[in-house]
N, C-alpha and C. Protein backbone atom coordinates (compact mmCIF):
# COMPACT_ATOMS: atom_id res chain seq x y z
N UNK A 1 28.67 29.76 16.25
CA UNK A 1 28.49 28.90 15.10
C UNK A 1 27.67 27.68 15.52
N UNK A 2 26.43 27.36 15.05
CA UNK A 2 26.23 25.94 15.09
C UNK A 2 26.31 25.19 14.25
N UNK A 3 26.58 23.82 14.77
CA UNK A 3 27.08 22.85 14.48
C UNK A 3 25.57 21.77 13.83
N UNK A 4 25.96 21.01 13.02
CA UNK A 4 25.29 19.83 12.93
C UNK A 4 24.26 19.31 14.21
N UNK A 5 25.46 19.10 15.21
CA UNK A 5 25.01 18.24 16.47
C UNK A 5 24.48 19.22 17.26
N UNK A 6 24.90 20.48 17.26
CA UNK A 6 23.91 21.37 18.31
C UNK A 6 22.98 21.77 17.67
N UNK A 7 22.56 21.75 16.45
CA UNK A 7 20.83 22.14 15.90
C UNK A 7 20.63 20.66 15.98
N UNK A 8 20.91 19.58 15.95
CA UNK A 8 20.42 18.37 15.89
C UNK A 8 19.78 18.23 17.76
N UNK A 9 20.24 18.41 18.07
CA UNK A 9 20.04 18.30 19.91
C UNK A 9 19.29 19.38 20.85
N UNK A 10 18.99 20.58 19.92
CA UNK A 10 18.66 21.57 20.06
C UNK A 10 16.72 21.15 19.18
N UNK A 11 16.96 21.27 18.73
CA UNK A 11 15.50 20.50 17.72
C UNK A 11 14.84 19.49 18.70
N UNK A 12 15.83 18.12 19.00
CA UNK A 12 14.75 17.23 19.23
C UNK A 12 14.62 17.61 20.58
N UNK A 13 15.62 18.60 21.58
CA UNK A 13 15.35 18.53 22.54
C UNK A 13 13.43 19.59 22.40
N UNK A 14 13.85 20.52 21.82
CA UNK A 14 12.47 21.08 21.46
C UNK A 14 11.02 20.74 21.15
N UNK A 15 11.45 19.40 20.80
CA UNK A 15 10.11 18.26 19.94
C UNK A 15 10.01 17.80 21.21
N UNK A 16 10.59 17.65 22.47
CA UNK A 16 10.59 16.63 23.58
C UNK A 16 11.79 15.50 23.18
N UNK A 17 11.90 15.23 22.49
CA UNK A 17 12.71 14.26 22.27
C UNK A 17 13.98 13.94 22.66
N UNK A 18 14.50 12.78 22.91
CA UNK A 18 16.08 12.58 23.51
C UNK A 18 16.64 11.79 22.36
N UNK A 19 17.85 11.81 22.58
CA UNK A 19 18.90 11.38 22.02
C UNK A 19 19.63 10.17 22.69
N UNK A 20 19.05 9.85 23.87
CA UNK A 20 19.69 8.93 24.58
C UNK A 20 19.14 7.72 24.50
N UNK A 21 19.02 6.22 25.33
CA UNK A 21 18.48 5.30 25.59
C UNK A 21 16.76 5.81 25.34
N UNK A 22 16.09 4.80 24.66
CA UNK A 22 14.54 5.29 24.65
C UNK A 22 14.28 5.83 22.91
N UNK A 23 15.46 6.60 22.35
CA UNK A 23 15.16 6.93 20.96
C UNK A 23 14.60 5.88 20.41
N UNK A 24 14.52 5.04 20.42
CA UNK A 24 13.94 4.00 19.45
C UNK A 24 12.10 4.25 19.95
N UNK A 25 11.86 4.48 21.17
CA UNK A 25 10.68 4.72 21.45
C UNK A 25 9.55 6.19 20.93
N UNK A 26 10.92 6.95 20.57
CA UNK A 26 10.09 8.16 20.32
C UNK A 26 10.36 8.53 18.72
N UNK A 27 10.90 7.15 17.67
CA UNK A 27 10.80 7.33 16.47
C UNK A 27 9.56 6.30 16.22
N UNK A 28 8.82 5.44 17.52
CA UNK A 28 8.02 4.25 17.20
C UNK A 28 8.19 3.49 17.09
N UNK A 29 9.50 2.71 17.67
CA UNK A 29 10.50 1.62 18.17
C UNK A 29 10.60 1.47 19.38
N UNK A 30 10.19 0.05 19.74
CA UNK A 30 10.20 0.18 21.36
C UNK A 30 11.70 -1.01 21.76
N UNK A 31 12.57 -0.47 22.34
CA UNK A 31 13.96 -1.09 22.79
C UNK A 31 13.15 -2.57 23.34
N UNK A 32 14.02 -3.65 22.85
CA UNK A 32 13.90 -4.91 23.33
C UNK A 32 14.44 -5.49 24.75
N UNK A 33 13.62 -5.80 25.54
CA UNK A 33 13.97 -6.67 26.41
C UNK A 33 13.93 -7.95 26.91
N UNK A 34 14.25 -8.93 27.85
CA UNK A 34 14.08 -10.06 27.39
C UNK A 34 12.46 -10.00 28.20
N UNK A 35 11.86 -11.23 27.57
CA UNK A 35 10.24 -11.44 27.74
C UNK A 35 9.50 -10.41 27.06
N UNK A 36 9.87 -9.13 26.36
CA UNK A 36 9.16 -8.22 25.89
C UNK A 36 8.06 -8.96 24.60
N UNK A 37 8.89 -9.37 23.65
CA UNK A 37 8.28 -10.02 22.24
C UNK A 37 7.26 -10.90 23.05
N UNK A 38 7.42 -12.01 23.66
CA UNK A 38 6.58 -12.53 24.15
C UNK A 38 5.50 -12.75 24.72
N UNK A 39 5.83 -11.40 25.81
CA UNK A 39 4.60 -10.81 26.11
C UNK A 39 3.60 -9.71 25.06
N UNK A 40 4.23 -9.36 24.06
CA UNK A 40 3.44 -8.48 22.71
C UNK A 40 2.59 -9.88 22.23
N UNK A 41 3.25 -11.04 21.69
CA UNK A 41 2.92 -11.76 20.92
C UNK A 41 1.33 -12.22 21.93
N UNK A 42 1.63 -12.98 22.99
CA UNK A 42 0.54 -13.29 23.81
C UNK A 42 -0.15 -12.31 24.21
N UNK A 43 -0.11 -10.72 23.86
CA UNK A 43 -1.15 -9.95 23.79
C UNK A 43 -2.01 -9.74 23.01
N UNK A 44 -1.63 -10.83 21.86
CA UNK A 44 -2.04 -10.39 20.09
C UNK A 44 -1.85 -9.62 19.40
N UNK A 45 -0.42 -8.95 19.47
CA UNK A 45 0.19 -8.32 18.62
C UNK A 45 1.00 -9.34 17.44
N UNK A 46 0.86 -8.21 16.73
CA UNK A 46 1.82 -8.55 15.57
C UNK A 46 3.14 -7.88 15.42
N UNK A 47 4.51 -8.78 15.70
CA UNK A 47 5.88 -8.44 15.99
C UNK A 47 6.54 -8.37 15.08
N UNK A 48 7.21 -6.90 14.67
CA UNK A 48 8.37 -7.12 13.96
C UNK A 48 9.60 -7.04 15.03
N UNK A 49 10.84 -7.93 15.02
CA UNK A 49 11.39 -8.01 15.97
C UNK A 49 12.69 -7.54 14.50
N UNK A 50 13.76 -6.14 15.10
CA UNK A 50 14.99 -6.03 14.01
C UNK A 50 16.22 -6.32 15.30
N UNK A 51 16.69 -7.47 14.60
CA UNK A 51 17.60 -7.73 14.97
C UNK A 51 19.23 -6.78 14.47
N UNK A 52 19.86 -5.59 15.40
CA UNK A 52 20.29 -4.56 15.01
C UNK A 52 21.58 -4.15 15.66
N UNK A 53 22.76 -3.40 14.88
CA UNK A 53 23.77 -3.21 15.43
C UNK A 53 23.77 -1.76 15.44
N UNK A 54 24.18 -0.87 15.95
CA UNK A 54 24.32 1.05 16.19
C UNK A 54 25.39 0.98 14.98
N UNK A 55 26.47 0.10 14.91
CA UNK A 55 27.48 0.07 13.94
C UNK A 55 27.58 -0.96 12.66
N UNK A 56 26.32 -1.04 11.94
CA UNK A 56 25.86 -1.72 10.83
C UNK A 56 25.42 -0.78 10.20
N UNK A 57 25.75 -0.82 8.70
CA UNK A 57 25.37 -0.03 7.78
C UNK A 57 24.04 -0.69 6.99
N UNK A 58 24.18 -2.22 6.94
CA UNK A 58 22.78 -2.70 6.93
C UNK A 58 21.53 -2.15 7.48
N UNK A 59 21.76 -1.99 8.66
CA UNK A 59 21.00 -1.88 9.76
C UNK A 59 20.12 -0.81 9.77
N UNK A 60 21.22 0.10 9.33
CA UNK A 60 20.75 1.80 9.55
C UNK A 60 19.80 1.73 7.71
N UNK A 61 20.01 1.19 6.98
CA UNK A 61 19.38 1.06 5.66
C UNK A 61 18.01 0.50 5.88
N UNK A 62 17.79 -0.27 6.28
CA UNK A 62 16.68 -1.13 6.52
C UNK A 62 16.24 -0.45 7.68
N UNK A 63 16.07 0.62 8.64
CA UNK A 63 15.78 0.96 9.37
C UNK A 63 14.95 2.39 8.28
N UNK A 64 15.99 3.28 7.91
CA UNK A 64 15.69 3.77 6.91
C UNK A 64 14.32 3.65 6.24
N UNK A 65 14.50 2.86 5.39
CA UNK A 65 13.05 2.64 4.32
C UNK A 65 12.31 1.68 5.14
N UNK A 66 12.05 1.06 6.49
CA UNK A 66 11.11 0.59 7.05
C UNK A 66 10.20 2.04 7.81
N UNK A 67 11.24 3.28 8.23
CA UNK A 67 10.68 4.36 8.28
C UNK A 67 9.79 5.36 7.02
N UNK A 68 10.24 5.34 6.34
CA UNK A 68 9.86 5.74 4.59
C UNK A 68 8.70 5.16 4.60
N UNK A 69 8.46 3.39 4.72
CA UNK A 69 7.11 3.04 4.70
C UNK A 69 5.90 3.12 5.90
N UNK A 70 6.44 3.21 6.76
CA UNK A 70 5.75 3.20 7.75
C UNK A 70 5.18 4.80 7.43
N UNK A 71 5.70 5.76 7.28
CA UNK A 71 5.07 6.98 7.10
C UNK A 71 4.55 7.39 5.55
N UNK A 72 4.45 6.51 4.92
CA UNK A 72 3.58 6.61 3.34
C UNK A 72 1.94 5.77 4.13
N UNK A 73 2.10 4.49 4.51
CA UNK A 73 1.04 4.62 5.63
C UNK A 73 1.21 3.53 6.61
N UNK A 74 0.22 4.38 7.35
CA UNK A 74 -0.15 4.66 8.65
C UNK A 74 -0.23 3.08 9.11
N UNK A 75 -0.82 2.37 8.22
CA UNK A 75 -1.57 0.84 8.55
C UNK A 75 -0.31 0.04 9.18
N UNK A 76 0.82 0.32 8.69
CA UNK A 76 1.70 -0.65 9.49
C UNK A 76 2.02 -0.39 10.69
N UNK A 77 1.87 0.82 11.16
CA UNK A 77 1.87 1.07 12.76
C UNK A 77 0.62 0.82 13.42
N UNK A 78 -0.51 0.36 12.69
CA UNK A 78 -1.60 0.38 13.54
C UNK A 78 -1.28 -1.31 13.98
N UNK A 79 -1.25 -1.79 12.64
CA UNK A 79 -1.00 -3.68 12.62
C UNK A 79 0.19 -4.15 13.11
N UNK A 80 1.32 -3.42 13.25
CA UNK A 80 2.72 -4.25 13.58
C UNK A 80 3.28 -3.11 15.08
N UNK A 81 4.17 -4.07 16.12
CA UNK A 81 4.61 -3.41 16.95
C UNK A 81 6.11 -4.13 16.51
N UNK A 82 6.95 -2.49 16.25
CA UNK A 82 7.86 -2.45 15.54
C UNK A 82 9.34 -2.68 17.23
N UNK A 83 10.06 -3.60 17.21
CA UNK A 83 11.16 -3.82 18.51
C UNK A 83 12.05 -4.13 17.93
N UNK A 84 13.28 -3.24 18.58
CA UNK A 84 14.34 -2.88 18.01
C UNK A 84 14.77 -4.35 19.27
N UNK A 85 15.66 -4.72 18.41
CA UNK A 85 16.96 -6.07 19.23
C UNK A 85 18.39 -5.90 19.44
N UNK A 86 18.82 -4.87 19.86
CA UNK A 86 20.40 -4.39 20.02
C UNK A 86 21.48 -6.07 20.02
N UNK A 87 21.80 -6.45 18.56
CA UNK A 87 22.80 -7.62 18.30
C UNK A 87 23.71 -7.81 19.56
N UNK A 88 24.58 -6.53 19.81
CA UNK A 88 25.53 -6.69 20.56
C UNK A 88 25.24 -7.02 22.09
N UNK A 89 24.19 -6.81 22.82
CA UNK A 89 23.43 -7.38 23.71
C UNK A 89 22.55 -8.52 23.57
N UNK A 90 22.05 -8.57 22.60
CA UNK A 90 21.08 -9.97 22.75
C UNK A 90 21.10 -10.40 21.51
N UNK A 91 22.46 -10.69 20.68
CA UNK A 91 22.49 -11.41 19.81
C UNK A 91 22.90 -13.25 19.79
N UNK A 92 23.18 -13.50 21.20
CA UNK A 92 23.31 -14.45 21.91
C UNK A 92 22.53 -15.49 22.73
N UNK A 93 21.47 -14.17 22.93
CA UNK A 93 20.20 -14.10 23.81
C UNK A 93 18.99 -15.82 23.55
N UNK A 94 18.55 -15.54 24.36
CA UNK A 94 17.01 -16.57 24.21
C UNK A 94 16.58 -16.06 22.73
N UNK A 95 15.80 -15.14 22.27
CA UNK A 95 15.08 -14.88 21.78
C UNK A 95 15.80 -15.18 20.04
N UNK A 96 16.95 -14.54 20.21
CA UNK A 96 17.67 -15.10 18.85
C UNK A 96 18.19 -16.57 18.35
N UNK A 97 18.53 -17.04 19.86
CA UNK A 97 18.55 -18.56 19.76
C UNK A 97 17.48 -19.68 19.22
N UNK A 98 16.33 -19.08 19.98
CA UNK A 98 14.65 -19.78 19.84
C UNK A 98 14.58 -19.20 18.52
N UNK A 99 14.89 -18.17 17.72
CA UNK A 99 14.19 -17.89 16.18
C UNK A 99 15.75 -18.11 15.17
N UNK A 100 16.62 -18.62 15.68
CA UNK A 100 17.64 -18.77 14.72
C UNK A 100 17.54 -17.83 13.80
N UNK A 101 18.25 -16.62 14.53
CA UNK A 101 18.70 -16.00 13.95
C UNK A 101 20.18 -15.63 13.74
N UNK A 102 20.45 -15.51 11.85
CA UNK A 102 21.91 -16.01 11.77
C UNK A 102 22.72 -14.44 11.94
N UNK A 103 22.16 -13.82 12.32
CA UNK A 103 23.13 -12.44 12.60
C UNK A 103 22.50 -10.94 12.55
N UNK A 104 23.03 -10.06 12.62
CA UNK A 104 22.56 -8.92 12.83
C UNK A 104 21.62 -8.49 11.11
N UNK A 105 21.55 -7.45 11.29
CA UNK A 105 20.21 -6.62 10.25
C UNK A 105 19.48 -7.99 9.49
N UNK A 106 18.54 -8.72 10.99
CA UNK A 106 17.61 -9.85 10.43
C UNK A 106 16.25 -9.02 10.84
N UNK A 107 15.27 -9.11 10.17
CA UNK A 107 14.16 -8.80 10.34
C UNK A 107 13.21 -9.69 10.59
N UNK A 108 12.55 -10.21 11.55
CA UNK A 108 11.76 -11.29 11.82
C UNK A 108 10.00 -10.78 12.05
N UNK A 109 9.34 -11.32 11.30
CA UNK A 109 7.73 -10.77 11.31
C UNK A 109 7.22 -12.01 12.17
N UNK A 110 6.61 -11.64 13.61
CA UNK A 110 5.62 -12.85 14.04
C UNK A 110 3.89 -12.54 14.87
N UNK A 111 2.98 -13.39 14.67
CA UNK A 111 2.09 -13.38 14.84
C UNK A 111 2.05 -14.68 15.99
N UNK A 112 1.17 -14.22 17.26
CA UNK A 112 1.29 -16.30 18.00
C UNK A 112 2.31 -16.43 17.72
N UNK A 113 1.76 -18.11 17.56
CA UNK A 113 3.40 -18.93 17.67
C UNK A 113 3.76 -19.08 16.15
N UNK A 114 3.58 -18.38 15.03
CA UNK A 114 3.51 -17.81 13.74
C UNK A 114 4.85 -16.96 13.55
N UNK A 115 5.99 -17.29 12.34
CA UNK A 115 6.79 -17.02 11.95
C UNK A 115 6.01 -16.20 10.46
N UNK A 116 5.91 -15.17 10.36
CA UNK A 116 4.52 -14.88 9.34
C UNK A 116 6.19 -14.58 8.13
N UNK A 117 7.20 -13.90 8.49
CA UNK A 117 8.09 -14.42 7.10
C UNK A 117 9.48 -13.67 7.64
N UNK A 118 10.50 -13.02 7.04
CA UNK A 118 12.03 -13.09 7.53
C UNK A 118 12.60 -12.48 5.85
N UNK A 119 13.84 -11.16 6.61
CA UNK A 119 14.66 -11.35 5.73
C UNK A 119 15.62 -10.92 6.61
N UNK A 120 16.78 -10.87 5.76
CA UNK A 120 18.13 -10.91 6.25
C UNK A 120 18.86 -10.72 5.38
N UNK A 121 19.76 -9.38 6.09
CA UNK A 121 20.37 -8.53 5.05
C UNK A 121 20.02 -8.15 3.53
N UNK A 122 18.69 -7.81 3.80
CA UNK A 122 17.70 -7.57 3.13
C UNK A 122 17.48 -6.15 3.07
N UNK A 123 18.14 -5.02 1.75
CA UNK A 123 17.55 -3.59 2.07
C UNK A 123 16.30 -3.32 0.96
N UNK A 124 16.08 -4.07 0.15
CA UNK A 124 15.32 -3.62 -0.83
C UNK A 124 13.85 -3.20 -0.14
N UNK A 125 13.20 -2.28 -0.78
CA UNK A 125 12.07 -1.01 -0.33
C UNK A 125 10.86 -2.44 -0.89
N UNK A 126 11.35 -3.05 -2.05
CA UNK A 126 10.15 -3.71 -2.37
C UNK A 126 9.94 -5.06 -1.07
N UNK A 127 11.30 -5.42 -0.73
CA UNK A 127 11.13 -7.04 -0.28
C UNK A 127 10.44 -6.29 1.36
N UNK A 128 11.11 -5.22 2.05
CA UNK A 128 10.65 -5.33 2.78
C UNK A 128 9.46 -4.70 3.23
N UNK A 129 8.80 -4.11 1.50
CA UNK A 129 7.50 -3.54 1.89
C UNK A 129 6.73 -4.95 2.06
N UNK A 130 7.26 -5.90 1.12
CA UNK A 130 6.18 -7.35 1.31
C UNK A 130 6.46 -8.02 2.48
N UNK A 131 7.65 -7.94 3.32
CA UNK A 131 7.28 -8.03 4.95
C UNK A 131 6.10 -7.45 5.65
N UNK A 132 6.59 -6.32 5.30
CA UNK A 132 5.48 -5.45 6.43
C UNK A 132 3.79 -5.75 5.77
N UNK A 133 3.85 -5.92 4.58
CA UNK A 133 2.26 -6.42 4.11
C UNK A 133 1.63 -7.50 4.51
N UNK A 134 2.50 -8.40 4.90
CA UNK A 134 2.15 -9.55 5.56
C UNK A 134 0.89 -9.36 7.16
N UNK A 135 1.56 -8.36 7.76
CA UNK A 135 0.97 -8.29 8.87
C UNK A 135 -0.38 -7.62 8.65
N UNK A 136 -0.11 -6.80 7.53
CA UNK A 136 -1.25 -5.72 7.34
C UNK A 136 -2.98 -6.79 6.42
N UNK A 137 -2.29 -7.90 5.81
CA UNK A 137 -3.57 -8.55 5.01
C UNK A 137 -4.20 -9.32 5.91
C-alpha cells in the first residue's frame, strides 16, 4: 500500500529533490543565515526576507500564494531573492531586531538600505501581489 508520505518521498526523491534541510532551496527559497540578507542586499539584490515558523498556519498561507504568484510569472524570481527566516531560530536574531520585526509570518521587501514595503500577517493574494510588484517596477 502506499501511503501519502511514501509517494510524497518517492516523487521528490525522483525530481532530485529532498525533504530535509535545503527544501526551501529547491522550491526557490534560500534558508537564512546570519550575514546572508546583507550580503544579497550589497550585491544588489532585491530581498524578500519571510520571517517564518514550520508550525504557523499563517506562514504556510502566505508561503502558499507567494508560490501561486511567483509561478503565474516568472518576473518575480528574476527581480526578488526570495529567504526564508526560520522565527524559532532567528526570531531574536540581529536581523529581526535591526528591521523590527514584530513576529513571525512578517514579510519584509528590501532594496540597499531601502525598506521598499512590509506586511504582517498578511494572507491576501492581492496585498501580497502588491509586495512583490514593488520590486518588479
Amino acid at each position: 500500500m502506499i501511503t501519502r508520505r511514501t509517494f510524497c518521498l518517492s516523487t521528490s526523491a525522483a525530481a532530485g529533490l529532498t525533504l530535509a534541510p535545503g527544501l526551501a532551496q529547491a522550491s526557490g527559497w534560500i534558508d537564512y543565515a546570519p550575514g546572508l540578507v546583507d550580503e544579497r542586499l550589497a550585491a544588489g539584490e532585491t530581498v524578500l526576507a519571510d520571517f517564518f515558523a514550520t508550525w504557523c498556519s499563517t506562514c504556510r498561507r502566505q508561503e502558499r500564494v507567494m508560490d501561486e504568484l511567483r509561478q503565474a510569472n516568472p518576473a518575480y524570481d528574476t527581480a526578488i531573492t526570495f529567504v526564508k527566516v526560520d522565527w524559532d531560530s532567528y526570531g531574536r536574531g540581529d536581523l529581526a531586531s535591526r528591521l523590527a520585526v514584530p513576529r513571525r509570518s512578517t514579510l519584509v521587501l528590501l532594496r540597499g538600505e531601502r525598506e521598499l514595503g512590509r506586511l504582517v500577517a498578511d494572507t491576501r493574494r492581492n496585498a501580497i501581489a502588491g509586495l512583490l510588484d514593488r520590486a518588479v517596477a
